[in-house]
Protein backbone atom coordinates (compact mmCIF):
# COMPACT_ATOMS: atom_id res chain seq x y z
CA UNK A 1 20.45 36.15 -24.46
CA UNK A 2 24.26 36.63 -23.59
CA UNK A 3 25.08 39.29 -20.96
CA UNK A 4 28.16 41.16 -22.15
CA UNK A 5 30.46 43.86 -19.99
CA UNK A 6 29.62 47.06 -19.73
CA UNK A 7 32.79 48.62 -19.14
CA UNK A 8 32.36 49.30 -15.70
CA UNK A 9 29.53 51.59 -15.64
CA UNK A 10 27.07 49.53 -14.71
CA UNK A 11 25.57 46.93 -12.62
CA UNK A 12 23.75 43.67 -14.25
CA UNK A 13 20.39 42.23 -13.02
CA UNK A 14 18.75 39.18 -15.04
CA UNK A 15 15.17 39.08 -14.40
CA UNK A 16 16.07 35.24 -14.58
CA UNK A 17 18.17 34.91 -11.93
CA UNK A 18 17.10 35.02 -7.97
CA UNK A 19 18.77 38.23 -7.22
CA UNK A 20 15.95 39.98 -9.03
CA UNK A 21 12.85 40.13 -8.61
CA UNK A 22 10.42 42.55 -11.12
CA UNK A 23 7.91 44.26 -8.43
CA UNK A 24 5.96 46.38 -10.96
CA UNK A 25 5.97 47.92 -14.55
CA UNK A 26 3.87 50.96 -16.07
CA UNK A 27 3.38 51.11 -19.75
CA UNK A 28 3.22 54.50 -21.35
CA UNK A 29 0.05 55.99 -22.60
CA UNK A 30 1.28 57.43 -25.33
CA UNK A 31 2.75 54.38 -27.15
CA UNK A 32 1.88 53.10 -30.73
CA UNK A 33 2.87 50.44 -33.23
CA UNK A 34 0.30 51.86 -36.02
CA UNK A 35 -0.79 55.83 -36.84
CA UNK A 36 -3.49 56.64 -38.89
CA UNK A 37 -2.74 60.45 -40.05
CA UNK A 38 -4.82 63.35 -40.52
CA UNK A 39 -4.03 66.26 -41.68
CA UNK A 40 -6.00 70.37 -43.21
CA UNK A 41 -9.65 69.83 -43.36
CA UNK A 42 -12.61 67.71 -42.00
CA UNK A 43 -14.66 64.83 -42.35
CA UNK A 44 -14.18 62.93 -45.80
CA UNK A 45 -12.42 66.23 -47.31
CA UNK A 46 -9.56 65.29 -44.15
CA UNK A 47 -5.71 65.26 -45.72
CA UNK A 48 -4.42 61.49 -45.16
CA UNK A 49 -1.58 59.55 -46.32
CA UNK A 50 -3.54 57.12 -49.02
CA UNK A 51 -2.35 59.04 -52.13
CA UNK A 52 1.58 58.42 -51.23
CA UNK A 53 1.52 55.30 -49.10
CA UNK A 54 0.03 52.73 -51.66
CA UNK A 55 -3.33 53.34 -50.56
CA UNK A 56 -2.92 52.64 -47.17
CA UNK A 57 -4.08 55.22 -44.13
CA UNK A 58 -1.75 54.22 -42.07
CA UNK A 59 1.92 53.27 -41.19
CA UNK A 60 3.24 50.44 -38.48
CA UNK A 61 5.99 49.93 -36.96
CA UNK A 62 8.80 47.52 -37.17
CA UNK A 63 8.40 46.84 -33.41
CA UNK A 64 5.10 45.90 -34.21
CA UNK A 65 6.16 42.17 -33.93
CA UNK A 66 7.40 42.47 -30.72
CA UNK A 67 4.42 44.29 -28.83
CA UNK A 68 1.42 44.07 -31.38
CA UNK A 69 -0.87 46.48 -33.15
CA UNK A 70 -0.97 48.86 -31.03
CA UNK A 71 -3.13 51.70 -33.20
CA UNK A 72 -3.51 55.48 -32.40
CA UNK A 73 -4.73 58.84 -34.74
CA UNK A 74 -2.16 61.26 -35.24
CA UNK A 75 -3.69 64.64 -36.28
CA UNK A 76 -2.07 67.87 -36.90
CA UNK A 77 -4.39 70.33 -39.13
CA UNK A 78 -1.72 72.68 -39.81
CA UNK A 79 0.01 70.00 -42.75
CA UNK A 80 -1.48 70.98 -46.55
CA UNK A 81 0.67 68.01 -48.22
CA UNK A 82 0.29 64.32 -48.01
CA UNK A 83 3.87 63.62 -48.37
CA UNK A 84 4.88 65.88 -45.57
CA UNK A 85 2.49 64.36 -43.18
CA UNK A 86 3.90 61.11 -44.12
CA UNK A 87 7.02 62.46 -43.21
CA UNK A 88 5.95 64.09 -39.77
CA UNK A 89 3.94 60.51 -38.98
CA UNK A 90 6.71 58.51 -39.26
CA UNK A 91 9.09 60.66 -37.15
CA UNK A 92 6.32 60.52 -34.53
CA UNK A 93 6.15 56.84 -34.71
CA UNK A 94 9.59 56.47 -34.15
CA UNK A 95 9.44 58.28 -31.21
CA UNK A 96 6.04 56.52 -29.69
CA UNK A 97 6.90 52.87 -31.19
CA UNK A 98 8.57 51.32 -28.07
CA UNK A 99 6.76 52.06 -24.70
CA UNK A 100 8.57 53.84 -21.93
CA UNK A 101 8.67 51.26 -18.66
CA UNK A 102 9.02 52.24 -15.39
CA UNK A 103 10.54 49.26 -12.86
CA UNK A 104 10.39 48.79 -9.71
CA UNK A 105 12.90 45.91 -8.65
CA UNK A 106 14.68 44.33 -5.69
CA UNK A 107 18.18 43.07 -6.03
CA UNK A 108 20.93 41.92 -3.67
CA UNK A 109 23.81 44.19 -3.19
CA UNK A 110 26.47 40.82 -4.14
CA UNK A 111 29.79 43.41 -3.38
CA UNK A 112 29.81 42.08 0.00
CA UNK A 113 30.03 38.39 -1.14
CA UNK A 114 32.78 39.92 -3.81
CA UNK A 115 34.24 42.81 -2.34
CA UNK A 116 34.05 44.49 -5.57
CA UNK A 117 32.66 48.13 -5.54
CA UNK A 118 31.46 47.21 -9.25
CA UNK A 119 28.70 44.95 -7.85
CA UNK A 120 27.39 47.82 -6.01
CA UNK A 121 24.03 49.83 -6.15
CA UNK A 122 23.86 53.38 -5.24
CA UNK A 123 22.05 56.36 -6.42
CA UNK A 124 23.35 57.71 -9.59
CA UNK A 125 24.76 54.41 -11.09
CA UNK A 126 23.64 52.81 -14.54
CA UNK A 127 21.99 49.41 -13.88
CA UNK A 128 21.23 46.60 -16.87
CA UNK A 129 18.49 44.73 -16.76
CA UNK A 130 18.14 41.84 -19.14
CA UNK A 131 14.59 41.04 -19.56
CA UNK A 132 14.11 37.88 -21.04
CA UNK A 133 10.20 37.65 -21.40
CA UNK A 134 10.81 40.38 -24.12
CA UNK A 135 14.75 39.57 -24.80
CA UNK A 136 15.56 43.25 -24.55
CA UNK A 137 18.36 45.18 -22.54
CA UNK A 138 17.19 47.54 -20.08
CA UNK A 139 19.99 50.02 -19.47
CA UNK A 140 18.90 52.87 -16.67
CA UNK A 141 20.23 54.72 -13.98
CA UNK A 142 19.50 53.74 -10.34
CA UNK A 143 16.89 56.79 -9.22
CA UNK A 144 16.21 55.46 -5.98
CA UNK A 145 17.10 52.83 -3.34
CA UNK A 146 14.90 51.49 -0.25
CA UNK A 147 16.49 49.73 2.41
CA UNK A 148 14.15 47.08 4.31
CA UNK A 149 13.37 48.01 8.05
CA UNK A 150 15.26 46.89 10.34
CA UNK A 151 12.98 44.47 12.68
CA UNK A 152 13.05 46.10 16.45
């Protein structure tokens, strides 16, 4: 994966290179690559997508390669058409088909090798992190920073 510029708003971080180091990650609970709908009623008399999704009962994801079947219900009683829960399913999937990652990561502040204020973390700035065990982009801001203790 090629790192490109970022116009100046941000600060890049390769989990491949030594000046980063990934300390943790927490995967979201509420992430899915497959939904089974339900809709009005109960039991075997339950609304579900078969009759306009070629007889299948549920829908997946294109990032499904990427991270697997990842399979959860999606229920909401209050839809009385098939087609319209198709509808609502899919917008849900959209928005549950990636997880939401949390990182924790230690990397050297280089703008005192450079002298560029570019290469500089502080609070408030957008970082990059390319993660190459996935090959995705990571683009966040900086929400915290920890300096190590000085030794006394």
């Amino acid at each position: 994966m090629q790192s490109t510029p970022c116009a100046g708003c941000c600060t890049v971080c390769s989990a491949g290179q030594p000046a980063l180091r990934r300390l943790g990650e927490v995967l979201d609970t509420n992430f899915a690559t497959r939904l089974y709908q339900l809709g009005y009623g109960e039991g075997v008399n339950q609304l579900n997508i078969k009759s306009v999704n070629g007889g299948t009962a549920y829908i997946d994801s294109p990032t499904q390669a990427l991270w697997g079947v990842v399979s959860k219900p999606y229920v909401d009683t209050t839809i009385t058409d098939a087609a319209t829960l198709l509808a609502q399913g899919r917008a849900a999937l959209e928005l549950c088909c990636n997880p939401h990652v949390s990182y924790g990561v230690t990397c050297k502040d280089i703008s005192i090798l450079t002298g560029e204020p570019l290469d500089a973390f502080y609070t408030g700035r957008m970082a990059r992190i390319i993660y190459r065990d996935y090959g995705l982009t990571i683009r966040a801001r900086v929400r915290e920073i920890h300096y190590p203790k000085p030794i006394t």
